[in-house]
Protein backbone atom coordinates (compact mmCIF):
# COMPACT_ATOMS: atom_id res chain seq x y z
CA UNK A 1 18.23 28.13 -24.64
CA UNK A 2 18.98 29.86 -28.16
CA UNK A 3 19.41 33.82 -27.76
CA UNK A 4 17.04 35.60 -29.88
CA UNK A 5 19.23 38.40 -30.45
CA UNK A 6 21.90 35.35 -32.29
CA UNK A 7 18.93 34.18 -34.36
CA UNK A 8 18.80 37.22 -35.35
CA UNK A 9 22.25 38.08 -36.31
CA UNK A 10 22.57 34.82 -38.25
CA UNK A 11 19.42 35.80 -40.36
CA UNK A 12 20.96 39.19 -41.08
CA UNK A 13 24.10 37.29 -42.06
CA UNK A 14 22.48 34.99 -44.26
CA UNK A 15 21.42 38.17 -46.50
CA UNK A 16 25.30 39.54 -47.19
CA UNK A 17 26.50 37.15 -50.06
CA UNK A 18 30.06 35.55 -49.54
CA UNK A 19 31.77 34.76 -52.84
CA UNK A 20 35.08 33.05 -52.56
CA UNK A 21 35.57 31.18 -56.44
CA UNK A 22 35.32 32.69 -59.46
CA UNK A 23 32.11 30.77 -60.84
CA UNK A 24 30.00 32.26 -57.76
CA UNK A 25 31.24 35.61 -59.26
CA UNK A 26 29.68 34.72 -62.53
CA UNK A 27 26.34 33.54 -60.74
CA UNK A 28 26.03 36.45 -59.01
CA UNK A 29 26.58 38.82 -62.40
CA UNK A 30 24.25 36.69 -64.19
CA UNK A 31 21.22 36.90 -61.45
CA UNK A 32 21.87 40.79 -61.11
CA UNK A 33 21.79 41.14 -64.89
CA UNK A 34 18.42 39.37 -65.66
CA UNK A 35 16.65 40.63 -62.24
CA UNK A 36 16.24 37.49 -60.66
CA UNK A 37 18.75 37.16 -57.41
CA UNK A 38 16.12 34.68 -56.07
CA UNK A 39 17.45 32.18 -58.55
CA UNK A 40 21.64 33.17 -58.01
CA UNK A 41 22.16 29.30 -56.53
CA UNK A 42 20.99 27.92 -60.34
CA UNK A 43 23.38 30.83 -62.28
CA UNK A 44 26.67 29.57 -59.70
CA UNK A 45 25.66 26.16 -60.88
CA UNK A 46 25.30 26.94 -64.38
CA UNK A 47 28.71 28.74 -64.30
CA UNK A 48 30.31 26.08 -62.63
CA UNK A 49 29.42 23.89 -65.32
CA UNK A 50 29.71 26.12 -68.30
CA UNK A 51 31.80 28.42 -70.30
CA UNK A 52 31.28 31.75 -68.58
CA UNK A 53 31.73 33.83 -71.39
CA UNK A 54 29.23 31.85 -72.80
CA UNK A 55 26.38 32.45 -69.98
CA UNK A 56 27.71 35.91 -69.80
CA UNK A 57 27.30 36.58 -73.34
CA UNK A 58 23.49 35.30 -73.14
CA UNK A 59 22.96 36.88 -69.94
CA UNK A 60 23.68 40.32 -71.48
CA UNK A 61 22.08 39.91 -74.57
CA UNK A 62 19.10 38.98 -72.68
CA UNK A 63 18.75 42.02 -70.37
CA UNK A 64 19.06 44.08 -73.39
CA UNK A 65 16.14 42.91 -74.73
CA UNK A 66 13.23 45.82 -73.20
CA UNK A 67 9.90 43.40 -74.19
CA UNK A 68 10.80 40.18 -71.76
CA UNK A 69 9.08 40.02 -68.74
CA UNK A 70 10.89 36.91 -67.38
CA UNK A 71 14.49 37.31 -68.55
CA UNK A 72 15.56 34.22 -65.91
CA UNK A 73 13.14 31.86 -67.89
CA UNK A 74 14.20 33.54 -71.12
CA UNK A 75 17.58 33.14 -70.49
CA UNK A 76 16.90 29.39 -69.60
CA UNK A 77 15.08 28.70 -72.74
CA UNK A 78 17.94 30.07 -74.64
CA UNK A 79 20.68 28.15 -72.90
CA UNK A 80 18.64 24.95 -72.82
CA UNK A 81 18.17 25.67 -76.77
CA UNK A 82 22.35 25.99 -77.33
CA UNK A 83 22.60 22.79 -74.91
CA UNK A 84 20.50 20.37 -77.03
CA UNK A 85 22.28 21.49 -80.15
CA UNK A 86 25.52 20.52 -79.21
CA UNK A 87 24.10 17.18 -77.46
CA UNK A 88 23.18 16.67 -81.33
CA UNK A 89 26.34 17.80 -82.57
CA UNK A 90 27.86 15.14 -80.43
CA UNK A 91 25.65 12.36 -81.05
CA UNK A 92 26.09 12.80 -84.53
CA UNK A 93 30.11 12.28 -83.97
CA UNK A 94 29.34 9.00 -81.89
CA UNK A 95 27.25 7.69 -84.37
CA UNK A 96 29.69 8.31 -87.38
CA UNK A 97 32.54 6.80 -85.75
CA UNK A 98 30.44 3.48 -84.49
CA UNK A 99 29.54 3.14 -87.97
CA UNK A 100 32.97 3.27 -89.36
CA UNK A 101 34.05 0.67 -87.09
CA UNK A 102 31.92 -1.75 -88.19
C-alpha cells in the first residue's frame, strides 16, 4: 500500500521546476514573459529547436505589446509567420538549383 503522505510529496515536487540545459532555461523565460507557464513544455521545445535569441527577441517584443490578450497564441502566430517564410526562402533555393541542373 502507497503512503498518502508520499503521494503527496511527489505532487508538491512536481510543482518546483528542475532545469538542467540551457534550452529549458529559454522555455522557462519565454512562458514567464508572455504569461502562459501552462504551455512552458511547447517554449523548451521551441528553444530546443530554434535560435534562442530569435524566440527571445519575439517573446519580448510580444509582452510589450499592452492590447494582446493571448500573448502565447500571439507569439505562435508570429513565429509560425517567420517559419513559413524561410520554408519559402528555401524552396525557392531547391528549385533554382534543380533547374540549373537540368
Amino acid at each position: 500500500m502507497i503512503n498518502k503522505d508520499y503521494i503527496k510529496e511527489l505532487k508538491e515536487r512536481g510543482k518546483k521546476s528542475h532545469i538542467y540545459r540551457r534550452f529549458q532555461l529559454i522555455g522557462l523565460e519565454i512562458a514567464h514573459l508572455l504569461n502562459d507557464e501552462k504551455h512552458k513544455a511547447l517554449y523548451m521545445g521551441l528553444a530546443k529547436k530554434y535560435d534562442e535569441g530569435t524566440l527571445m527577441g519575439i517573446a519580448r517584443d510580444v509582452s510589450d505589446r499592452k492590447n494582446i490578450k493571448n500573448k502565447g497564441g500571439y507569439f505562435m502566430k508570429v513565429l509560425q509567420s517567420k517559419a513559413i517564410l524561410k520554408k519559402r526562402i528555401v524552396l525557392k533555393k531547391f528549385k533554382s538549383k534543380n533547374k540549373s541542373k537540368k
